[in-house]
Protein backbone atom coordinates (compact mmCIF):
# COMPACT_ATOMS: atom_id res chain seq x y z
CA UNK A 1 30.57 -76.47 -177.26
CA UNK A 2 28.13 -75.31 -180.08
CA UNK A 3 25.48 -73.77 -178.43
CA UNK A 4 21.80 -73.90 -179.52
CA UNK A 5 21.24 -71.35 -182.18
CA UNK A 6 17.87 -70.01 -180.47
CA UNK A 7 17.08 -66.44 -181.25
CA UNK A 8 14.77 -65.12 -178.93
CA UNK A 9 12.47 -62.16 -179.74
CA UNK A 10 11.29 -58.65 -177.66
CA UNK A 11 8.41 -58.80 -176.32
CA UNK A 12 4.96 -56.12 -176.40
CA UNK A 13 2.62 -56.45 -174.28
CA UNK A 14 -0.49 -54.68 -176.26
CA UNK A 15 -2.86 -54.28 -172.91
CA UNK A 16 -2.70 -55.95 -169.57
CA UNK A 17 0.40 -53.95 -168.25
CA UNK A 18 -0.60 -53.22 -164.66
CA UNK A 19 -3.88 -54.21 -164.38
CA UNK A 20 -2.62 -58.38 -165.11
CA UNK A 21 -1.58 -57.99 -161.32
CA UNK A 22 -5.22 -57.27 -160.58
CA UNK A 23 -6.68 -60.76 -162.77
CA UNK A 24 -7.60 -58.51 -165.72
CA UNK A 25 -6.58 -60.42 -169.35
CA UNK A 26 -3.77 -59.19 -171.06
CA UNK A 27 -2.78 -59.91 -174.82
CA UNK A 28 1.47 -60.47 -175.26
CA UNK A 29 3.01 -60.29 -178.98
CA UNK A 30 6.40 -61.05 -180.16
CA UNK A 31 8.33 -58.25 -181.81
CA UNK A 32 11.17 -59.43 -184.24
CA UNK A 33 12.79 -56.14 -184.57
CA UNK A 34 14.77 -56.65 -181.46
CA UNK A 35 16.17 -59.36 -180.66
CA UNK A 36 19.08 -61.72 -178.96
CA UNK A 37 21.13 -65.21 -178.65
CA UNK A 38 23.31 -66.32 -176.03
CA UNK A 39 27.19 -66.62 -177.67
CA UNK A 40 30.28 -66.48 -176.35
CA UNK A 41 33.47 -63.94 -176.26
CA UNK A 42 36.19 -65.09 -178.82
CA UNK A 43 38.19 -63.56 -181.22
CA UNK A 44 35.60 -64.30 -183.81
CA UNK A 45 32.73 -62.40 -182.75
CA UNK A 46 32.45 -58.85 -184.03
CA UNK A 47 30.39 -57.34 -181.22
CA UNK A 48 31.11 -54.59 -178.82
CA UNK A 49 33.20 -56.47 -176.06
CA UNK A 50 32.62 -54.18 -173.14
CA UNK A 51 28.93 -54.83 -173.61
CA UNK A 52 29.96 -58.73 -173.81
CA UNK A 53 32.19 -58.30 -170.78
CA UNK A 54 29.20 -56.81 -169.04
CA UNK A 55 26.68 -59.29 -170.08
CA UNK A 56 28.85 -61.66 -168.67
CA UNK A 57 29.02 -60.55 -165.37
CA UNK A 58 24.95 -59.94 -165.43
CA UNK A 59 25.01 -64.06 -166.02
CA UNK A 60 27.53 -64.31 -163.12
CA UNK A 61 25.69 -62.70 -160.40
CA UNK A 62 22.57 -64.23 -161.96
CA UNK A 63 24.19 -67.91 -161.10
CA UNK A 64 25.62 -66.68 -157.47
CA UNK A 65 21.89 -65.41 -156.91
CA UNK A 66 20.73 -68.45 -158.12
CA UNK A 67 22.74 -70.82 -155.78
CA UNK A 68 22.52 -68.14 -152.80
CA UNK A 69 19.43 -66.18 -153.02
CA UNK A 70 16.13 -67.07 -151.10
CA UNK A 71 14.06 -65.93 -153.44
CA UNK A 72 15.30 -67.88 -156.16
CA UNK A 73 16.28 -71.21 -153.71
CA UNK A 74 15.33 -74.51 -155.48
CA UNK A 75 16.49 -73.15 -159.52
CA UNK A 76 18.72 -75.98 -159.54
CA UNK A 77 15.69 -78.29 -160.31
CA UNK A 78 14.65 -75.92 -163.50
CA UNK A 79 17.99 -75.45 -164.92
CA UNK A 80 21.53 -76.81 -164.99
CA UNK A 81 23.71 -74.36 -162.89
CA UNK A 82 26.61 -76.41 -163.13
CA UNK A 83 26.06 -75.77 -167.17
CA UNK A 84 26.00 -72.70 -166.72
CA UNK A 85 29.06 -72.34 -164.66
CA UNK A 86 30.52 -73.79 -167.04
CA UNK A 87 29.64 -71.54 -169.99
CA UNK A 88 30.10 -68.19 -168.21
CA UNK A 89 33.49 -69.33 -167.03
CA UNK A 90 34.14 -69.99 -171.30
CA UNK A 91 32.91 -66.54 -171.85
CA UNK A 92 29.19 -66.93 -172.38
CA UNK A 93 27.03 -63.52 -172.30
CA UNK A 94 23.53 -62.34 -174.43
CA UNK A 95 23.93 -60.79 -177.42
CA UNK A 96 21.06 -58.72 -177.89
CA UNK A 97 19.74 -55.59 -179.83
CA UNK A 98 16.90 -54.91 -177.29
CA UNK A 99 16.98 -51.95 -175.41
CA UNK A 100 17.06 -52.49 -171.54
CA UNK A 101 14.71 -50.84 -169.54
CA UNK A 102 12.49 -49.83 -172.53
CA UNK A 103 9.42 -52.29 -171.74
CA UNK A 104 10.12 -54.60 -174.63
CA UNK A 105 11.34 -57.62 -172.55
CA UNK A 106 15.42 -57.36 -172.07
CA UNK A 107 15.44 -59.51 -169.22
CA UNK A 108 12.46 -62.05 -170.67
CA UNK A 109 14.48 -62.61 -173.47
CA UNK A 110 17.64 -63.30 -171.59
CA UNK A 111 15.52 -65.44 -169.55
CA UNK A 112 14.00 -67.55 -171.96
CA UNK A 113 17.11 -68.14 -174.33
CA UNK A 114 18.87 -69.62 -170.57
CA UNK A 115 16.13 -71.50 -169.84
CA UNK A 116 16.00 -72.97 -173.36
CA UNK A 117 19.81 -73.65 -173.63
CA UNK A 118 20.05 -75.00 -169.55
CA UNK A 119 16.79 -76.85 -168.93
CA UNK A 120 16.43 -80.01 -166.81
CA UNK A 121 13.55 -80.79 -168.53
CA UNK A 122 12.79 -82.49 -172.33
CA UNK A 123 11.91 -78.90 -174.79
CA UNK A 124 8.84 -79.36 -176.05
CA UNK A 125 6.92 -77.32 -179.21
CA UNK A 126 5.19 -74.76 -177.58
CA UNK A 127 2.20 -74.34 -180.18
CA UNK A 128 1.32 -78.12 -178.80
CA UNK A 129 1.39 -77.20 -175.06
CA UNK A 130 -1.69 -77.44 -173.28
CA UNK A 131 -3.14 -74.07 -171.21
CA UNK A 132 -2.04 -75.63 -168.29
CA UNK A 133 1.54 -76.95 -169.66
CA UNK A 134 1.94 -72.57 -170.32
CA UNK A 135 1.08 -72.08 -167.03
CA UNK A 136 3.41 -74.23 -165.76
CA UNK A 137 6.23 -73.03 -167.98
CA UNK A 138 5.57 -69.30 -166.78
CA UNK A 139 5.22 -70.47 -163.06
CA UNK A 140 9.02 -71.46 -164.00
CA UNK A 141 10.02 -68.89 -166.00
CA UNK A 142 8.66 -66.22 -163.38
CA UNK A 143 11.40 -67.74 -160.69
CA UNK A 144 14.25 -67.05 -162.94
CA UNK A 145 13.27 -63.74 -164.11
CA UNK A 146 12.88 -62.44 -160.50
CA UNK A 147 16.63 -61.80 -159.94
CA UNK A 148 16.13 -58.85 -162.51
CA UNK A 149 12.86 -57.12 -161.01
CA UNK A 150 12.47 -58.76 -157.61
CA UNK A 151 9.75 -60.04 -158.32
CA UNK A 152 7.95 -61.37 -161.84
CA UNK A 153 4.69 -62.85 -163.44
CA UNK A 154 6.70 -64.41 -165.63
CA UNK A 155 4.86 -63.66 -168.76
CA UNK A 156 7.43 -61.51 -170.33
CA UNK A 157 9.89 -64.97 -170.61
CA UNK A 158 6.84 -66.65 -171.27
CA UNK A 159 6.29 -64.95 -174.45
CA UNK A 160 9.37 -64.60 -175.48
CA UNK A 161 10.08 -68.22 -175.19
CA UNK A 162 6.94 -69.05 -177.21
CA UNK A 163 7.18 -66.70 -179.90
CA UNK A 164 3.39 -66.57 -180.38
CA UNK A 165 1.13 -64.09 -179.17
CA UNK A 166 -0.46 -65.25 -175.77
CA UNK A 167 -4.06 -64.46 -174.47
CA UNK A 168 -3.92 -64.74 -170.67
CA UNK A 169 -7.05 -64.67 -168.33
CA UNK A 170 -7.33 -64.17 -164.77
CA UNK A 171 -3.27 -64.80 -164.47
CA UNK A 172 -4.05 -68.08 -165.06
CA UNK A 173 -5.50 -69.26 -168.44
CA UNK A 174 -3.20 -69.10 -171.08
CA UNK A 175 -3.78 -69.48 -174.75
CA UNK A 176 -1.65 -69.25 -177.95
CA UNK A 177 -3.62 -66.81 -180.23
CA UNK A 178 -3.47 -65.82 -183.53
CA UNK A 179 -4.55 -61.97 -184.47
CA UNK A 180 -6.77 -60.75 -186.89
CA UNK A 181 -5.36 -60.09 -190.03
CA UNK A 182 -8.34 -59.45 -192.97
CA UNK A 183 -10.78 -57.76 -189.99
CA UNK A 184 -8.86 -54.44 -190.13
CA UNK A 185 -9.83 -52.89 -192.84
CA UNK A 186 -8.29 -49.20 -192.32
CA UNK A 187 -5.19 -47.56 -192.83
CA UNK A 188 -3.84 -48.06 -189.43
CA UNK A 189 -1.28 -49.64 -187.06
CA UNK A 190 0.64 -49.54 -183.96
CA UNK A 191 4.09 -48.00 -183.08
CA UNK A 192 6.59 -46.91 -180.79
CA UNK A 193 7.61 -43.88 -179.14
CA UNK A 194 10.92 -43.44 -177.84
CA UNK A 195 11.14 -41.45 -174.75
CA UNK A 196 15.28 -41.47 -175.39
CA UNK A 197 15.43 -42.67 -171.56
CA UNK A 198 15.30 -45.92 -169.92
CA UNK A 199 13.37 -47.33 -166.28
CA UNK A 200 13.42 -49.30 -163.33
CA UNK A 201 10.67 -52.10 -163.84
CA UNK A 202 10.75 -52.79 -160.14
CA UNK A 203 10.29 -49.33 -158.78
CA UNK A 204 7.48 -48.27 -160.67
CA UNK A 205 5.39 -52.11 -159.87
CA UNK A 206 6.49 -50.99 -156.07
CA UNK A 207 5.10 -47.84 -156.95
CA UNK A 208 1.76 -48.98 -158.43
CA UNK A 209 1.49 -51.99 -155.85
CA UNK A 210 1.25 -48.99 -153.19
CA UNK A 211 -1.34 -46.90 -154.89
CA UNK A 212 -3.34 -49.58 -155.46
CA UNK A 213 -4.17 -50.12 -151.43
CA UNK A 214 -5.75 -46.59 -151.82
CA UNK A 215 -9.52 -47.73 -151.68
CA UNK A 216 -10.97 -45.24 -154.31
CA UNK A 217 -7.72 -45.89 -157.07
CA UNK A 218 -8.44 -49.31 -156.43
CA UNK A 219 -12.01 -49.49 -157.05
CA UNK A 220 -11.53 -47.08 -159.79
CA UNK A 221 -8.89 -49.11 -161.41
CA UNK A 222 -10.96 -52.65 -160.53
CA UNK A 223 -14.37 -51.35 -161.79
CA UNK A 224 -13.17 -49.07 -164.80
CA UNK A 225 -9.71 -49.97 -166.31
CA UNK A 226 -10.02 -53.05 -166.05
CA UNK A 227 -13.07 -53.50 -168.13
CA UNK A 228 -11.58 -50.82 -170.80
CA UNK A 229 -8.60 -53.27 -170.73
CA UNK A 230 -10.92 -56.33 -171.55
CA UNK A 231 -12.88 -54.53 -173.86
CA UNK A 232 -9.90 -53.40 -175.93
CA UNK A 233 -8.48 -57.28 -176.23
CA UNK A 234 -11.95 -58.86 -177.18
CA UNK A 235 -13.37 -55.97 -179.74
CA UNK A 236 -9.97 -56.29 -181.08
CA UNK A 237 -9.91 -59.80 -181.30
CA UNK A 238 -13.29 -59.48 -183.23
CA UNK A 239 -11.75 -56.65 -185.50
CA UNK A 240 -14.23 -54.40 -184.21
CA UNK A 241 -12.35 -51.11 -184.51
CA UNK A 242 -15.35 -48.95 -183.25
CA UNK A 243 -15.60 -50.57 -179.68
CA UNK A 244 -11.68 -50.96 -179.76
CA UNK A 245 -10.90 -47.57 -180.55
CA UNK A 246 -13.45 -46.13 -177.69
CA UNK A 247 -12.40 -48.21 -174.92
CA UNK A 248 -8.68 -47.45 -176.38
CA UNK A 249 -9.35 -43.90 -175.48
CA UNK A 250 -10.84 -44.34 -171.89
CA UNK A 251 -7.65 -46.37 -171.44
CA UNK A 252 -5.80 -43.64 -172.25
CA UNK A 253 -7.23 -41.27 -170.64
CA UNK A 254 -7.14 -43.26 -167.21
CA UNK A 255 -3.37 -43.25 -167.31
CA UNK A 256 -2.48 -39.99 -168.16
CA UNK A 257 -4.80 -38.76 -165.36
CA UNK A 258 -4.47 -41.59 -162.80
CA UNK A 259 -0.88 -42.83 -162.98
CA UNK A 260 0.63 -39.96 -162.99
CA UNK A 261 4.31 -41.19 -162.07
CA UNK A 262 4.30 -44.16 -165.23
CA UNK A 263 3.79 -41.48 -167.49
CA UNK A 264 6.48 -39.25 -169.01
CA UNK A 265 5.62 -35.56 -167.67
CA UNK A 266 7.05 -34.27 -171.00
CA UNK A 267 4.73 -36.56 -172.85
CA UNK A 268 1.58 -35.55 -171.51
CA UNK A 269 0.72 -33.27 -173.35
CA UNK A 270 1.23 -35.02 -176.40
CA UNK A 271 -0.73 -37.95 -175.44
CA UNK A 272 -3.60 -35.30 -174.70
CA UNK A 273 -3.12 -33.88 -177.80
CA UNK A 274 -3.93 -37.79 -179.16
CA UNK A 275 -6.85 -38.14 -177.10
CA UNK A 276 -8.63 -34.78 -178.47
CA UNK A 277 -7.52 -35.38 -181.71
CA UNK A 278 -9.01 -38.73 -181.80
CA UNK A 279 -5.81 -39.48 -184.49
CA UNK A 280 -4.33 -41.27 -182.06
CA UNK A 281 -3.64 -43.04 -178.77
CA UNK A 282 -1.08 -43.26 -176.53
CA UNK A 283 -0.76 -45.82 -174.31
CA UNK A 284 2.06 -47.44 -171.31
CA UNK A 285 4.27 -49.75 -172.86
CA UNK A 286 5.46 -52.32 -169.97
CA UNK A 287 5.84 -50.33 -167.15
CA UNK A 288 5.68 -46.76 -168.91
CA UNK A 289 8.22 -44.43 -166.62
CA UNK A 290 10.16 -43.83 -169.65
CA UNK A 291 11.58 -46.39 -172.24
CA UNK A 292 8.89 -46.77 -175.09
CA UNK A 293 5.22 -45.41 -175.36
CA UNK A 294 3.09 -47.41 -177.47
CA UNK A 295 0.60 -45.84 -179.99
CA UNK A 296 -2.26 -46.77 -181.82
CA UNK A 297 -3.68 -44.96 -184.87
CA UNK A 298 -5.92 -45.29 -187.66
CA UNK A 299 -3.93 -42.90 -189.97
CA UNK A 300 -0.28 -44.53 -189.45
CA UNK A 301 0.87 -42.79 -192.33
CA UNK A 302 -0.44 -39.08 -191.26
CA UNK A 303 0.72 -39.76 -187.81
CA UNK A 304 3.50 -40.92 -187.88
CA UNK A 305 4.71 -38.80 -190.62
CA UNK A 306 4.01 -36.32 -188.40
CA UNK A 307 5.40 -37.33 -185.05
CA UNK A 308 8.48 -38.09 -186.76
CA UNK A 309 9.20 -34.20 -186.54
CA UNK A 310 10.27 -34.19 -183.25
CA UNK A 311 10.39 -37.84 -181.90
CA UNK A 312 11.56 -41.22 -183.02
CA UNK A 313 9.23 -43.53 -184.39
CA UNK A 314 8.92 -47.44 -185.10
CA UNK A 315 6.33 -48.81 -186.68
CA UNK A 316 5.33 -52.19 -185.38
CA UNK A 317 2.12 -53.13 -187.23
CA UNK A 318 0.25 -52.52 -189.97
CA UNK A 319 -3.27 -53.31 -190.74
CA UNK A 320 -2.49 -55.29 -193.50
CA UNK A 321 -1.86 -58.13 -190.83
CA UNK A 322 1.99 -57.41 -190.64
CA UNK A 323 4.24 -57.14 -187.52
CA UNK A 324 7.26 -54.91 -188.70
């Protein structure tokens, strides 16, 4: 069997990590420099084979939670398990370059490339799917992806499957954007941060899901980050790098003080060090705990240069409208 040749991209989510749970908007990209395609084991694919071998199994238990879970009862009317069965029995695993546990979408990608090779239903061209057609897709998409976190918004899939950054509102309105690409008229960008360690998605949302029934985090989070968060979508939307850049640092600020436990202790002081500066920002990438930290700068060059000293960098965008 030939399977579809979908490759399916990593995923950043620019702002919204968190604070999505509460309603605020959130802005998803697609990032091409990591990426994967379901294949199968033969003696024809250079790969590693114990990661293959492992894969594997990761689609296995993903099937026997499928058909026996509670959470995920009822999959059999989004995808073809008995297709599946099939596949996994012939060797079938993910072949993928993207880190797991880093916050760039492992398990969205995995999702999305199964749900694109197994659906029950016709595949349609995502740039021509309504708002509500999206939401539908991630109401989907968030069922599958569950087995890996326990639970899931399903946006990470979401945007992995579309391959187009996605504006989302209130949970609930999603729209296929396009970013600016003339309004940015500095010498700046975004990029990673490697932390050299990976996380648990699911422990740190359990962790934030139980700070967040503290009355004064919550109000503080409701009534503060959450506008920063909106702020930092729509001024960048407009290319408006002053009002970006200042609700970019109250953002940044927030976390380092206020979530404590999603940011890297040995970090902290670097991503002080950014805020006083005023060179740069540091920000949570997914659900921060380790994997990458995501920076924004308006002297990429400078900064980078010199962060390069002591920590590995990628850069992901550059202001001359190019994701890298």
């Amino acid at each position: 069997m030939i399977l579809n040749a979908d490759i399916f991209y990593s995923k950043l989510m620019l702002f919204g990590e968190y604070s999505v749970i509460m309603g605020s908007m959130a802005l998803s990209v697609p990032y091409g420099h990591f990426k994967g395609e379901l294949s199968f084991i033969n003696e024809d694919k250079y790969t590693d084979l114990n990661f293959a071998i492992s894969s594997n199994k990761v689609l296995e238990d993903f099937l026997l939670e499928s058909r026996g879970g509670r959470s995920n009862a009822g999959l059999e009317k989004i995808i073809s398990l008995e297709g599946l069965q099939h596949d996994i029995q012939k060797g079938l695993y993910f072949e993928s370059t993207i880190p797991q546990g880093y916050g760039l979408g492992s398990s969205g990608a995995l999702v999305a490339a199964i749900y694109s090779r197994y659906t029950l239903e016709p595949r349609e061209n995502p740039r021509l799917m309504s708002p509500l057609q999206l939401q539908n897709l991630k109401n989907k998409l968030s069922r599958l992806e569950a087995y890996f976190h326990g639970s899931s918004s399903g946006l990470d899939p979401l945007s992995c499957y579309v391959k187009f950054p996605l504006l989302i509102k209130n949970n609930r309105q999603i729209n296929i954007v396009g970013l600016p690409r003339n309004k940015l008229n500095s010498p700046g960008g975004i990029f990673l941060i490697n932390t050299g360690r990976p996380r648990k998605t699911e422990h740190l949302v359990n962790e934030f899901m139980n700070r967040i029934k503290d009355p004064e985090f919550a109000h503080k989070f409701k009534e503060n980050y959450i506008a920063w968060n909106n702020k930092c979508i729509t001024s960048l939307a407009l290319g408006d790098l002053k009002e970006f850049s200042k609700n970019l640092a109250l953002l940044s600020r927030f976390q380092l003080k206020n979530m404590t436990g999603m940011v890297p202790k040995d970090f902290a002081r670097l991503w002080e060090d950014g805020i006083q500066s005023r060179e740069f920002y540091l920000k949570l990438c997914g659900a921060g705990g380790g994997g990458f930290i995501l920076g924004f700068t308006e002297k990429l060059e400078k900064v980078t240069s010199e962060l390069e000293k002591n920590y590995q960098v990628i850069t992901v965008y550059k202001s001359n409208g190019r994701f890298v």
